[in-house]
PDB file of N, CA and C in Angstrom:
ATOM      1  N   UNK A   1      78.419  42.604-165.033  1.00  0.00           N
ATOM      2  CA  UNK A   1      78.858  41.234-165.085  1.00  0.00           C
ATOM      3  C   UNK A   1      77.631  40.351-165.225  1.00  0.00           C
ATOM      4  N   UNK A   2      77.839  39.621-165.711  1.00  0.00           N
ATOM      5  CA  UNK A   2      76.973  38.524-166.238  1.00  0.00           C
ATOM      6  C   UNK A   2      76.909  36.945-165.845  1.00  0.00           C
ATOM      7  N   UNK A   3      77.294  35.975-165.022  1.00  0.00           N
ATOM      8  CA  UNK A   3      77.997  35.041-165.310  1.00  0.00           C
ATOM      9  C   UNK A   3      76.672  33.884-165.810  1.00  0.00           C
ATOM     10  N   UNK A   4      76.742  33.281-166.620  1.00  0.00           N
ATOM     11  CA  UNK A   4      75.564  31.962-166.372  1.00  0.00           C
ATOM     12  C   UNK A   4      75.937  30.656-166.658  1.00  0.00           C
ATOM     13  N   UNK A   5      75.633  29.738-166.355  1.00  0.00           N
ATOM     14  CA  UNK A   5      75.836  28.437-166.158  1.00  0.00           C
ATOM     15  C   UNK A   5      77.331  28.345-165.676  1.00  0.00           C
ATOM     16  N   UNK A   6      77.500  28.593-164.763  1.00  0.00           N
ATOM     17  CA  UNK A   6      79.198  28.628-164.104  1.00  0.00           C
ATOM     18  C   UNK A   6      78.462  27.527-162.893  1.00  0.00           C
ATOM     19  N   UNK A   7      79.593  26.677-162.704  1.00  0.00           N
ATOM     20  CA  UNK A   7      79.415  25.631-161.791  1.00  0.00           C
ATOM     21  C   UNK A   7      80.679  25.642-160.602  1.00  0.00           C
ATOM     22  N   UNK A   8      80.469  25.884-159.403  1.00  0.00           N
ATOM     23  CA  UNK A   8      81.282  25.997-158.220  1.00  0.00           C
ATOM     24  C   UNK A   8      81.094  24.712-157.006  1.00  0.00           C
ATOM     25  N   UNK A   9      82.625  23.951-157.149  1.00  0.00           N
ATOM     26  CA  UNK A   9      81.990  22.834-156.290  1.00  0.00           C
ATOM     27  C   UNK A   9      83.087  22.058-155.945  1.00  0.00           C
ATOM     28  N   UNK A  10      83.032  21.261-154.628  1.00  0.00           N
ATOM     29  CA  UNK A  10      84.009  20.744-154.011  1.00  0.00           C
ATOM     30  C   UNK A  10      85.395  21.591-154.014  1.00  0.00           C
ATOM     31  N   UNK A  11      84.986  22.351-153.294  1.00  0.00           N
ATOM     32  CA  UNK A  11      86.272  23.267-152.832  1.00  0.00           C
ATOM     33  C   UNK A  11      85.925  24.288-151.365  1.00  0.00           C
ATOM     34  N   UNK A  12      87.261  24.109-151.328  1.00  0.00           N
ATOM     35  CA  UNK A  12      87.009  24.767-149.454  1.00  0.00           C
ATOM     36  C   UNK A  12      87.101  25.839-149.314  1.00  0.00           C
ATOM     37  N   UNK A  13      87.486  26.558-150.227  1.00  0.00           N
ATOM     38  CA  UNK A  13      87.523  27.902-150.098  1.00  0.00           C
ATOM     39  C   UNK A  13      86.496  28.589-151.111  1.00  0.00           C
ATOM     40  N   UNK A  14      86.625  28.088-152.116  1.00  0.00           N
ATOM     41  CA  UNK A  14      86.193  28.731-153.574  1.00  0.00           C
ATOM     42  C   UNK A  14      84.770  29.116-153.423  1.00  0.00           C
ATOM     43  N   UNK A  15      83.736  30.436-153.775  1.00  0.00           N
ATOM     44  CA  UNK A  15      82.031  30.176-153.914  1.00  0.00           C
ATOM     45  C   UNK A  15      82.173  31.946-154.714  1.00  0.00           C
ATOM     46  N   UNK A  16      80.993  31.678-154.995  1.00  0.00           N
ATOM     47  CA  UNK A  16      80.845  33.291-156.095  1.00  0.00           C
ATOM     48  C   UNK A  16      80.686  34.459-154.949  1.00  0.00           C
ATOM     49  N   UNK A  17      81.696  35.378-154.949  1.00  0.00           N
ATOM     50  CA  UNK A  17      81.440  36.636-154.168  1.00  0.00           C
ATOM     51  C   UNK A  17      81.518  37.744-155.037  1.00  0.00           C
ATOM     52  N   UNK A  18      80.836  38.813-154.663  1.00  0.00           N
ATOM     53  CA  UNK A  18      80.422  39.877-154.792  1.00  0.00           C
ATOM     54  C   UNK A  18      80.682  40.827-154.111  1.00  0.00           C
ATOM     55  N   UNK A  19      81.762  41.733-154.384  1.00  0.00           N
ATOM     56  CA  UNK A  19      82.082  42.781-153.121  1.00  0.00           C
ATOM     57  C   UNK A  19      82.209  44.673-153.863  1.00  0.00           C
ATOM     58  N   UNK A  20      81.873  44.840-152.907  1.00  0.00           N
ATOM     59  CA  UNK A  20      81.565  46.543-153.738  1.00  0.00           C
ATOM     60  C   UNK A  20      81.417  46.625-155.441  1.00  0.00           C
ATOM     61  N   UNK A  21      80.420  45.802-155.333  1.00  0.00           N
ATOM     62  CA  UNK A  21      79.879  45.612-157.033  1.00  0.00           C
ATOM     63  C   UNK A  21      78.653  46.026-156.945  1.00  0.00           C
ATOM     64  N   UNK A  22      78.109  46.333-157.846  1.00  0.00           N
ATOM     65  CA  UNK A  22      76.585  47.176-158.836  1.00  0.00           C
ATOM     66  C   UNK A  22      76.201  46.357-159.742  1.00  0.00           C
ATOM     67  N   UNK A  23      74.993  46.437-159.979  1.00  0.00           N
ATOM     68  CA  UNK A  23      74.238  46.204-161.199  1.00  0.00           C
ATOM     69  C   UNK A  23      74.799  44.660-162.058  1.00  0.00           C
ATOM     70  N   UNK A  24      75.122  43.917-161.265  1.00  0.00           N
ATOM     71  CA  UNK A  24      75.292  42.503-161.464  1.00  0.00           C
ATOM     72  C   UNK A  24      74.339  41.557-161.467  1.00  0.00           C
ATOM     73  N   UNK A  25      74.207  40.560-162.603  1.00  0.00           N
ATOM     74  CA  UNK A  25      73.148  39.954-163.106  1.00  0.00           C
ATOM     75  C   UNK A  25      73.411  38.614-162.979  1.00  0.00           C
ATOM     76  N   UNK A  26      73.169  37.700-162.175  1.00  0.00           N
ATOM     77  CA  UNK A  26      73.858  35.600-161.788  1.00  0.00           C
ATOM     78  C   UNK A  26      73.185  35.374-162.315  1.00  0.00           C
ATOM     79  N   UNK A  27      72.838  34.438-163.418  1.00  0.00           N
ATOM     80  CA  UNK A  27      71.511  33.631-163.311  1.00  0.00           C
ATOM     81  C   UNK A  27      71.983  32.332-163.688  1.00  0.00           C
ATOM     82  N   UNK A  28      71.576  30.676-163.310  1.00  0.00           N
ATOM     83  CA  UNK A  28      71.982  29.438-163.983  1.00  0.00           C
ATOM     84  C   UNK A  28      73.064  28.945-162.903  1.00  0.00           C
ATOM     85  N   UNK A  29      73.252  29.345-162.172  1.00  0.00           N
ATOM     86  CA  UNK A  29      74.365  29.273-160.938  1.00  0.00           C
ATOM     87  C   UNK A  29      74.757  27.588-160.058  1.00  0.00           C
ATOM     88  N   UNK A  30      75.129  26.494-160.325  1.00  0.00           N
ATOM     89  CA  UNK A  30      75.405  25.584-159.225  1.00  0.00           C
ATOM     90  C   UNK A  30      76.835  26.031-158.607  1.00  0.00           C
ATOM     91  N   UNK A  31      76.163  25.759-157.098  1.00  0.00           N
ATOM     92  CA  UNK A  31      77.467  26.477-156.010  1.00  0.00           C
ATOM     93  C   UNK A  31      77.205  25.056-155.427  1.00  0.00           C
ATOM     94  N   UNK A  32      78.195  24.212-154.769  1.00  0.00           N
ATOM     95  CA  UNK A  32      77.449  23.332-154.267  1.00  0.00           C
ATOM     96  C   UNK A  32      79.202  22.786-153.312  1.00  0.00           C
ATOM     97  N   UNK A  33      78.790  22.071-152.014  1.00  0.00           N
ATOM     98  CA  UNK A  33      79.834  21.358-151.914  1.00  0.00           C
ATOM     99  C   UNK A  33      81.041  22.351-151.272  1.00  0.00           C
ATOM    100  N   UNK A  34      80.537  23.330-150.559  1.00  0.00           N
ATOM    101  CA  UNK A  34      81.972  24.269-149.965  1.00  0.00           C
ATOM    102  C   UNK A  34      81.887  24.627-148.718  1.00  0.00           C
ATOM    103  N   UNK A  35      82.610  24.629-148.142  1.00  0.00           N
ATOM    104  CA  UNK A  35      82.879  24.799-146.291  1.00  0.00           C
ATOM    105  C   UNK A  35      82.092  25.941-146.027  1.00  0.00           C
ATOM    106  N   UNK A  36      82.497  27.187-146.657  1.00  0.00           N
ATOM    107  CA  UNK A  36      81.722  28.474-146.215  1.00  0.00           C
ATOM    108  C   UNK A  36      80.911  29.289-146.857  1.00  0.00           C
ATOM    109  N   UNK A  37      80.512  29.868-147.497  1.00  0.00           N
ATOM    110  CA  UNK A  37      79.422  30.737-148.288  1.00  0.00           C
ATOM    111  C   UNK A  37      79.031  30.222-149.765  1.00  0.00           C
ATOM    112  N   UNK A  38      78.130  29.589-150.088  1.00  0.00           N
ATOM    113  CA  UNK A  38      77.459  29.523-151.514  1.00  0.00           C
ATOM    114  C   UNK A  38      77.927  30.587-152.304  1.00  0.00           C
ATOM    115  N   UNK A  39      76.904  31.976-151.928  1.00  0.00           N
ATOM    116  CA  UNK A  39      77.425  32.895-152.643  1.00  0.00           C
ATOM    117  C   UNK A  39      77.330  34.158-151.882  1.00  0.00           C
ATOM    118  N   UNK A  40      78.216  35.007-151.475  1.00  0.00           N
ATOM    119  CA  UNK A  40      78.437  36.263-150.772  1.00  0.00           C
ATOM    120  C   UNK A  40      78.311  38.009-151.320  1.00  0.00           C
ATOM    121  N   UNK A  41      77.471  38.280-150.725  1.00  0.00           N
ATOM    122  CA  UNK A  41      77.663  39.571-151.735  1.00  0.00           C
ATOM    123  C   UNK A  41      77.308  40.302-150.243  1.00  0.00           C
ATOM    124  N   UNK A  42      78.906  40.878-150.333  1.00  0.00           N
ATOM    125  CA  UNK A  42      79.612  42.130-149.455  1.00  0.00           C
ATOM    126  C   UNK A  42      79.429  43.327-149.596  1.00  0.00           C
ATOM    127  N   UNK A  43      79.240  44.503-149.294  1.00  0.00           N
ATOM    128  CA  UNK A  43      79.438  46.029-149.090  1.00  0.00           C
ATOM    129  C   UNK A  43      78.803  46.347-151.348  1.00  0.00           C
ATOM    130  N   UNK A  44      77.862  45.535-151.516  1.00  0.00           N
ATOM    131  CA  UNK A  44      76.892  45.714-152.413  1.00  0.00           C
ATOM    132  C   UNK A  44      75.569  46.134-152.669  1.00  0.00           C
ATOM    133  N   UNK A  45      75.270  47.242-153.420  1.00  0.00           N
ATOM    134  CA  UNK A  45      74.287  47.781-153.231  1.00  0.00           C
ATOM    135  C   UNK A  45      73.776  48.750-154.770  1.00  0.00           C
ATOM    136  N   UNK A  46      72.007  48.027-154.761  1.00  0.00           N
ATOM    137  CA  UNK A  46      71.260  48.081-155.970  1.00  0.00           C
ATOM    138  C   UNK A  46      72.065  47.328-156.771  1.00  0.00           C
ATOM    139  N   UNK A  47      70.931  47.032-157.558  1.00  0.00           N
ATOM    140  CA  UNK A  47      70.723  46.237-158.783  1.00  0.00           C
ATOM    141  C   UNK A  47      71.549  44.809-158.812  1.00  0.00           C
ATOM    142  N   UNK A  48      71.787  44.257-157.893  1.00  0.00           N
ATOM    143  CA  UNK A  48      72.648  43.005-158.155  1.00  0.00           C
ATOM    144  C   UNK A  48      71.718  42.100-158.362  1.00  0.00           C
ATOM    145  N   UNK A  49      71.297  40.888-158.899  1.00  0.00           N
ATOM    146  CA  UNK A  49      70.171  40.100-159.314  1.00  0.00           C
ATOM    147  C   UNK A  49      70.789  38.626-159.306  1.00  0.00           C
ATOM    148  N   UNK A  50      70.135  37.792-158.434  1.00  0.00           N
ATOM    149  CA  UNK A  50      71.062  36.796-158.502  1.00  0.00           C
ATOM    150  C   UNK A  50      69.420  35.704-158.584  1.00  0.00           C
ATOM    151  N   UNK A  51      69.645  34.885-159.405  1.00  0.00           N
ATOM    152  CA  UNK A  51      68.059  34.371-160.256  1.00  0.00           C
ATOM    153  C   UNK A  51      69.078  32.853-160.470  1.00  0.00           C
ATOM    154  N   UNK A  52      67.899  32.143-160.157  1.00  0.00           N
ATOM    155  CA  UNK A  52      67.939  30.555-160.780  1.00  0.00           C
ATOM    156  C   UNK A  52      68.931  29.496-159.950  1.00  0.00           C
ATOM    157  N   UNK A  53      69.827  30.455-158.968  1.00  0.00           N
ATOM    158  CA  UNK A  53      70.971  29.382-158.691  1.00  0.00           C
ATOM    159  C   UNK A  53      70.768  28.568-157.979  1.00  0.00           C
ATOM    160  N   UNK A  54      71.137  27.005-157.921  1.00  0.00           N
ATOM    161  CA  UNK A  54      71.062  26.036-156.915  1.00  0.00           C
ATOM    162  C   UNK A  54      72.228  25.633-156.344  1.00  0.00           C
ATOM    163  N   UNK A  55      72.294  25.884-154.867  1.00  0.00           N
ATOM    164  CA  UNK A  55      72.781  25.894-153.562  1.00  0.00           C
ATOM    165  C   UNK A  55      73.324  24.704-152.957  1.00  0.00           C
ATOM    166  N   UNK A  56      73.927  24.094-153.147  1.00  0.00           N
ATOM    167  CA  UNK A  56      73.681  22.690-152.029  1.00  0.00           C
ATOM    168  C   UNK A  56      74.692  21.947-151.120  1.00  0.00           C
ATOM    169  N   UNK A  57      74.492  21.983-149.815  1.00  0.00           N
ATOM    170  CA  UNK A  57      75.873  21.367-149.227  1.00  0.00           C
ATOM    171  C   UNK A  57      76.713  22.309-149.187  1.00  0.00           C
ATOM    172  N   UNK A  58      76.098  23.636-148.402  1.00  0.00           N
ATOM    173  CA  UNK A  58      77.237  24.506-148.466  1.00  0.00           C
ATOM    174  C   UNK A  58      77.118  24.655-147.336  1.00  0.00           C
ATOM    175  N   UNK A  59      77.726  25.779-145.833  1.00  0.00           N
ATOM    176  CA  UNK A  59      77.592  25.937-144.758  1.00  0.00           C
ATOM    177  C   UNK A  59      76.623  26.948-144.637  1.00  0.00           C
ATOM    178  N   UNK A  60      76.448  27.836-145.708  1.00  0.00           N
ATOM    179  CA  UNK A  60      75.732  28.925-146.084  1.00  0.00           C
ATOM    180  C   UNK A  60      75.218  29.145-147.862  1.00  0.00           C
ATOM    181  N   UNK A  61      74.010  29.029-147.528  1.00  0.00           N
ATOM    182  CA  UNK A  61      73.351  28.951-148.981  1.00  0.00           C
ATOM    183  C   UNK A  61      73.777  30.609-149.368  1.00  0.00           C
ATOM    184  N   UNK A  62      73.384  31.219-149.052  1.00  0.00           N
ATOM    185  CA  UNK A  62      73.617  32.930-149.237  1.00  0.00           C
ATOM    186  C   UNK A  62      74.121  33.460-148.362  1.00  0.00           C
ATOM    187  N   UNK A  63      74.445  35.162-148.123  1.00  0.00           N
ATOM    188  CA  UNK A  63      75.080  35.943-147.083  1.00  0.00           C
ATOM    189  C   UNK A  63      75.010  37.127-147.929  1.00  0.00           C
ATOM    190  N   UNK A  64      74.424  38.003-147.094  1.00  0.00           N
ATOM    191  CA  UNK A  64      74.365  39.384-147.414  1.00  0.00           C
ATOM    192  C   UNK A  64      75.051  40.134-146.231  1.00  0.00           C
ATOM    193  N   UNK A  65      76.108  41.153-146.753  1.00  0.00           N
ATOM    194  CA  UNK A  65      76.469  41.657-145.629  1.00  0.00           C
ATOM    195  C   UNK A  65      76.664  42.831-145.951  1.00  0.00           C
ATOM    196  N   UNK A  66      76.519  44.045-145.059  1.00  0.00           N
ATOM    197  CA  UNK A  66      76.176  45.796-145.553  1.00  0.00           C
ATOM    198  C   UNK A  66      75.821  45.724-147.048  1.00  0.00           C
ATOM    199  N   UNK A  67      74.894  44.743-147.235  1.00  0.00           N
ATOM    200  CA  UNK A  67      74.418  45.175-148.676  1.00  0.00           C
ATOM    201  C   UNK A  67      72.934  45.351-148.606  1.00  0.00           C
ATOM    202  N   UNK A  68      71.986  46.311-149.469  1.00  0.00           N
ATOM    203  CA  UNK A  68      70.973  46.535-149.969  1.00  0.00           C
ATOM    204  C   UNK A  68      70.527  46.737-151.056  1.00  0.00           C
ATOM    205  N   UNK A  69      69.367  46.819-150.973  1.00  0.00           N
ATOM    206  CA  UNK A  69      68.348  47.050-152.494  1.00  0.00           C
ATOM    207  C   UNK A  69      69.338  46.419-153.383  1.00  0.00           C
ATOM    208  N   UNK A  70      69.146  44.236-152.771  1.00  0.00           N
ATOM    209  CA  UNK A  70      69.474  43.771-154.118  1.00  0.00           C
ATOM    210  C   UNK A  70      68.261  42.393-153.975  1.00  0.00           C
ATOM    211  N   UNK A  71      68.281  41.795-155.234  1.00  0.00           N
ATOM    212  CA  UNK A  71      67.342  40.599-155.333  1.00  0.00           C
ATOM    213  C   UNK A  71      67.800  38.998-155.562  1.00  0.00           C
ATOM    214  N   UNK A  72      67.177  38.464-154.993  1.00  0.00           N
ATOM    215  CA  UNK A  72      67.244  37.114-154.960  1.00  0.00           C
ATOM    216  C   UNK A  72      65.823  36.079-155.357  1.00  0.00           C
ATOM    217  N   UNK A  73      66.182  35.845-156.118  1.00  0.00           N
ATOM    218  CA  UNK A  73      64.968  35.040-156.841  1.00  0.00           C
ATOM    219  C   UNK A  73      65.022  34.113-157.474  1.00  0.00           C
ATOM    220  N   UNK A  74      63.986  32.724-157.181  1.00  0.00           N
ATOM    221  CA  UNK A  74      64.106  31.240-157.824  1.00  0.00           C
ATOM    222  C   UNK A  74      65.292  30.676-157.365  1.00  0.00           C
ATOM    223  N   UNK A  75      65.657  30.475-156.296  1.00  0.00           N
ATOM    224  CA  UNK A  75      66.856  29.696-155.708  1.00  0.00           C
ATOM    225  C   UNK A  75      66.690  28.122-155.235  1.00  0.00           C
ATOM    226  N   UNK A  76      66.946  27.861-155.733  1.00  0.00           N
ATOM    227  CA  UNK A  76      67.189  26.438-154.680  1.00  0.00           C
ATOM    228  C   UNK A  76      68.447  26.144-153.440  1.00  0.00           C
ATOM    229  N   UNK A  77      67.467  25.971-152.417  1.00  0.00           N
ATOM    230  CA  UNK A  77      68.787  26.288-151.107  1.00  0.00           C
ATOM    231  C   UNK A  77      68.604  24.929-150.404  1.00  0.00           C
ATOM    232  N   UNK A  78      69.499  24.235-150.835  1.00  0.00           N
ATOM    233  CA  UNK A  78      69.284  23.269-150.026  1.00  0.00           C
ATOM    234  C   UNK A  78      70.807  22.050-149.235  1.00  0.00           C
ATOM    235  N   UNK A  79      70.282  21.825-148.499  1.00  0.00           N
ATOM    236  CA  UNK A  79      70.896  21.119-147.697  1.00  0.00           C
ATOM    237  C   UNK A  79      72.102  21.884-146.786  1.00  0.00           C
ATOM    238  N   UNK A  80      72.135  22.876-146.866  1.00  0.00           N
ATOM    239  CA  UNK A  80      73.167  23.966-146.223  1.00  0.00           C
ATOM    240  C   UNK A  80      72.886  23.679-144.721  1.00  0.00           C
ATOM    241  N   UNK A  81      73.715  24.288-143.698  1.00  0.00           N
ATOM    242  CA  UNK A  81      73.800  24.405-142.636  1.00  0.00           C
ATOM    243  C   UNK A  81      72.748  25.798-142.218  1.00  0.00           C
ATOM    244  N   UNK A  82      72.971  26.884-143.231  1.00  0.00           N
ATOM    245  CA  UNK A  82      71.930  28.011-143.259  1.00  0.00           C
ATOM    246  C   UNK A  82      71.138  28.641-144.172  1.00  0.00           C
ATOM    247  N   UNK A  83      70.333  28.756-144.454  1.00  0.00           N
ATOM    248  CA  UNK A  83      69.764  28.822-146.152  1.00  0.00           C
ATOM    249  C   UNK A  83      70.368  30.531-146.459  1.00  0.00           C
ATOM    250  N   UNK A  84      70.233  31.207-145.828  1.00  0.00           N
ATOM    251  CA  UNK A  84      70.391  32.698-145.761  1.00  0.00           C
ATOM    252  C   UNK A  84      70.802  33.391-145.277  1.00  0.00           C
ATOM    253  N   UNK A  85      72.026  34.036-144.540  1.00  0.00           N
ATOM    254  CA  UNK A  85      72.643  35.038-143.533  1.00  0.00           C
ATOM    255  C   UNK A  85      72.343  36.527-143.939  1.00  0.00           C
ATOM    256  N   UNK A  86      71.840  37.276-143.037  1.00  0.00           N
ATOM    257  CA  UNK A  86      71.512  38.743-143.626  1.00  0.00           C
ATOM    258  C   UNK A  86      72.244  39.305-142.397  1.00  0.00           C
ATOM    259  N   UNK A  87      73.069  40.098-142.538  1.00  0.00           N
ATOM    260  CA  UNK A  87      73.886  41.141-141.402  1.00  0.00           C
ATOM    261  C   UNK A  87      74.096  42.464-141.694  1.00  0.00           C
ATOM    262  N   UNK A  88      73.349  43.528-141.118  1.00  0.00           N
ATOM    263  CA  UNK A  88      73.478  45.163-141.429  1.00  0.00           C
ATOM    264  C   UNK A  88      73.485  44.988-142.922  1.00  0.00           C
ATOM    265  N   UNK A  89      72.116  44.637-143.377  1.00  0.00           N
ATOM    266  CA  UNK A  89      71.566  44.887-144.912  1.00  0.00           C
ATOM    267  C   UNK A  89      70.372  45.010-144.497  1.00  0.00           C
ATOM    268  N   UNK A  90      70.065  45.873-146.053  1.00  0.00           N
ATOM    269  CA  UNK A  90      68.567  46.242-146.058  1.00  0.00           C
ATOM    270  C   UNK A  90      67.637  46.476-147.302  1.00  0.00           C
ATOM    271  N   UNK A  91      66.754  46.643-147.365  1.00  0.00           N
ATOM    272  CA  UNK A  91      65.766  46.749-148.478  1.00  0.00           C
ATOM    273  C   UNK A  91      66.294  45.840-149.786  1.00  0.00           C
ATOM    274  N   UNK A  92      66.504  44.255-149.372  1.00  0.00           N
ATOM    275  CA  UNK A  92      66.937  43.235-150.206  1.00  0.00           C
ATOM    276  C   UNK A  92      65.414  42.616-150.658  1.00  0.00           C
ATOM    277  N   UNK A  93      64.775  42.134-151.938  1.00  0.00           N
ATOM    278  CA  UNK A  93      63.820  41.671-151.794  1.00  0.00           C
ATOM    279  C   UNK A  93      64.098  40.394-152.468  1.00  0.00           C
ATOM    280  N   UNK A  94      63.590  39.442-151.259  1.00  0.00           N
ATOM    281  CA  UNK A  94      63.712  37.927-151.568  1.00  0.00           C
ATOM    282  C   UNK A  94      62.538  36.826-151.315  1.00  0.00           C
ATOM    283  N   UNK A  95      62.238  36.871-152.763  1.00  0.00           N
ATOM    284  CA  UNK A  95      61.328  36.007-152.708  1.00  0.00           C
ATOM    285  C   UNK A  95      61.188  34.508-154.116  1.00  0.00           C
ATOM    286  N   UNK A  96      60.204  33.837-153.556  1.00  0.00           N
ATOM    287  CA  UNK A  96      60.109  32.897-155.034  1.00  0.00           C
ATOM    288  C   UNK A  96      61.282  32.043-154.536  1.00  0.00           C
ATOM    289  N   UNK A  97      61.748  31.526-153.613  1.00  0.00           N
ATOM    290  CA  UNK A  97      63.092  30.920-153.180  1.00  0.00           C
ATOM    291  C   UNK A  97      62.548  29.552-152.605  1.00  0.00           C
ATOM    292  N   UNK A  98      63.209  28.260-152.857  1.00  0.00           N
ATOM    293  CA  UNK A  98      63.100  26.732-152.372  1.00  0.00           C
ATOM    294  C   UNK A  98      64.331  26.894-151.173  1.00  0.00           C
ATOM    295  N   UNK A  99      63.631  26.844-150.092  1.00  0.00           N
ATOM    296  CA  UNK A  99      64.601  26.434-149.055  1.00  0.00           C
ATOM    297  C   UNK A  99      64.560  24.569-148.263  1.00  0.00           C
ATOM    298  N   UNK A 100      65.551  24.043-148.151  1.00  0.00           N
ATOM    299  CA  UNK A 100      65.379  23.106-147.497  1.00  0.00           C
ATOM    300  C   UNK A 100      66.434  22.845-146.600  1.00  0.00           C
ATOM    301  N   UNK A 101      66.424  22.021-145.619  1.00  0.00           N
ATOM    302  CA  UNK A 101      68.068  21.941-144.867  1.00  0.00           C
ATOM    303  C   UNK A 101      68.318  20.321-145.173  1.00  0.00           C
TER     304      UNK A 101
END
């Protein structure tokens, strides 16, 4: 999967998740404006690549949960309640990321 320039916003439920998915590629991403997760990626693992997206006004800029060996890079995280949630994940490498609250 591919998605780019997809725009997610003012909605209470709605944000990009990711659940027992592989080798998924985000890049160009506004999530902005939602009660609970920017963008979620669940029980995911290797190669998911999530590049360029900006975050804002969410309760949670990101959330990784039982997921590993995936990447996050060039984000803009801002104004969230949390820039990042990591829970029973591992070997995620995240770097090159704008955090602000």
């Amino acid at each position: 999967m591919t998605p780019e320039d997809v725009i997610v916003s003012n909605n209470n439920e709605s944000r990009l998740k990711i659940v027992e998915s592989n080798g998924n590629f985000i890049v160009n991403v506004l999530v902005a404006n939602i009660v609970g997760w920017g963008i979620h990626i669940v029980y995911s693992n290797s190669n998911n690549t999530i590049a360029n997206p900006t975050l804002s006004n969410n309760r949670y800029g990101v959330a990784l949960r039982s997921s590993s060996d995936n990447i996050i890079v060039n984000n803009a995280v801002t104004s969230n309640e949390l820039g990042v949630s990591i829970y029973n994940s591992s070997n995620n490498l995240i770097y090159n990321n704008y955090f602000k609250t």
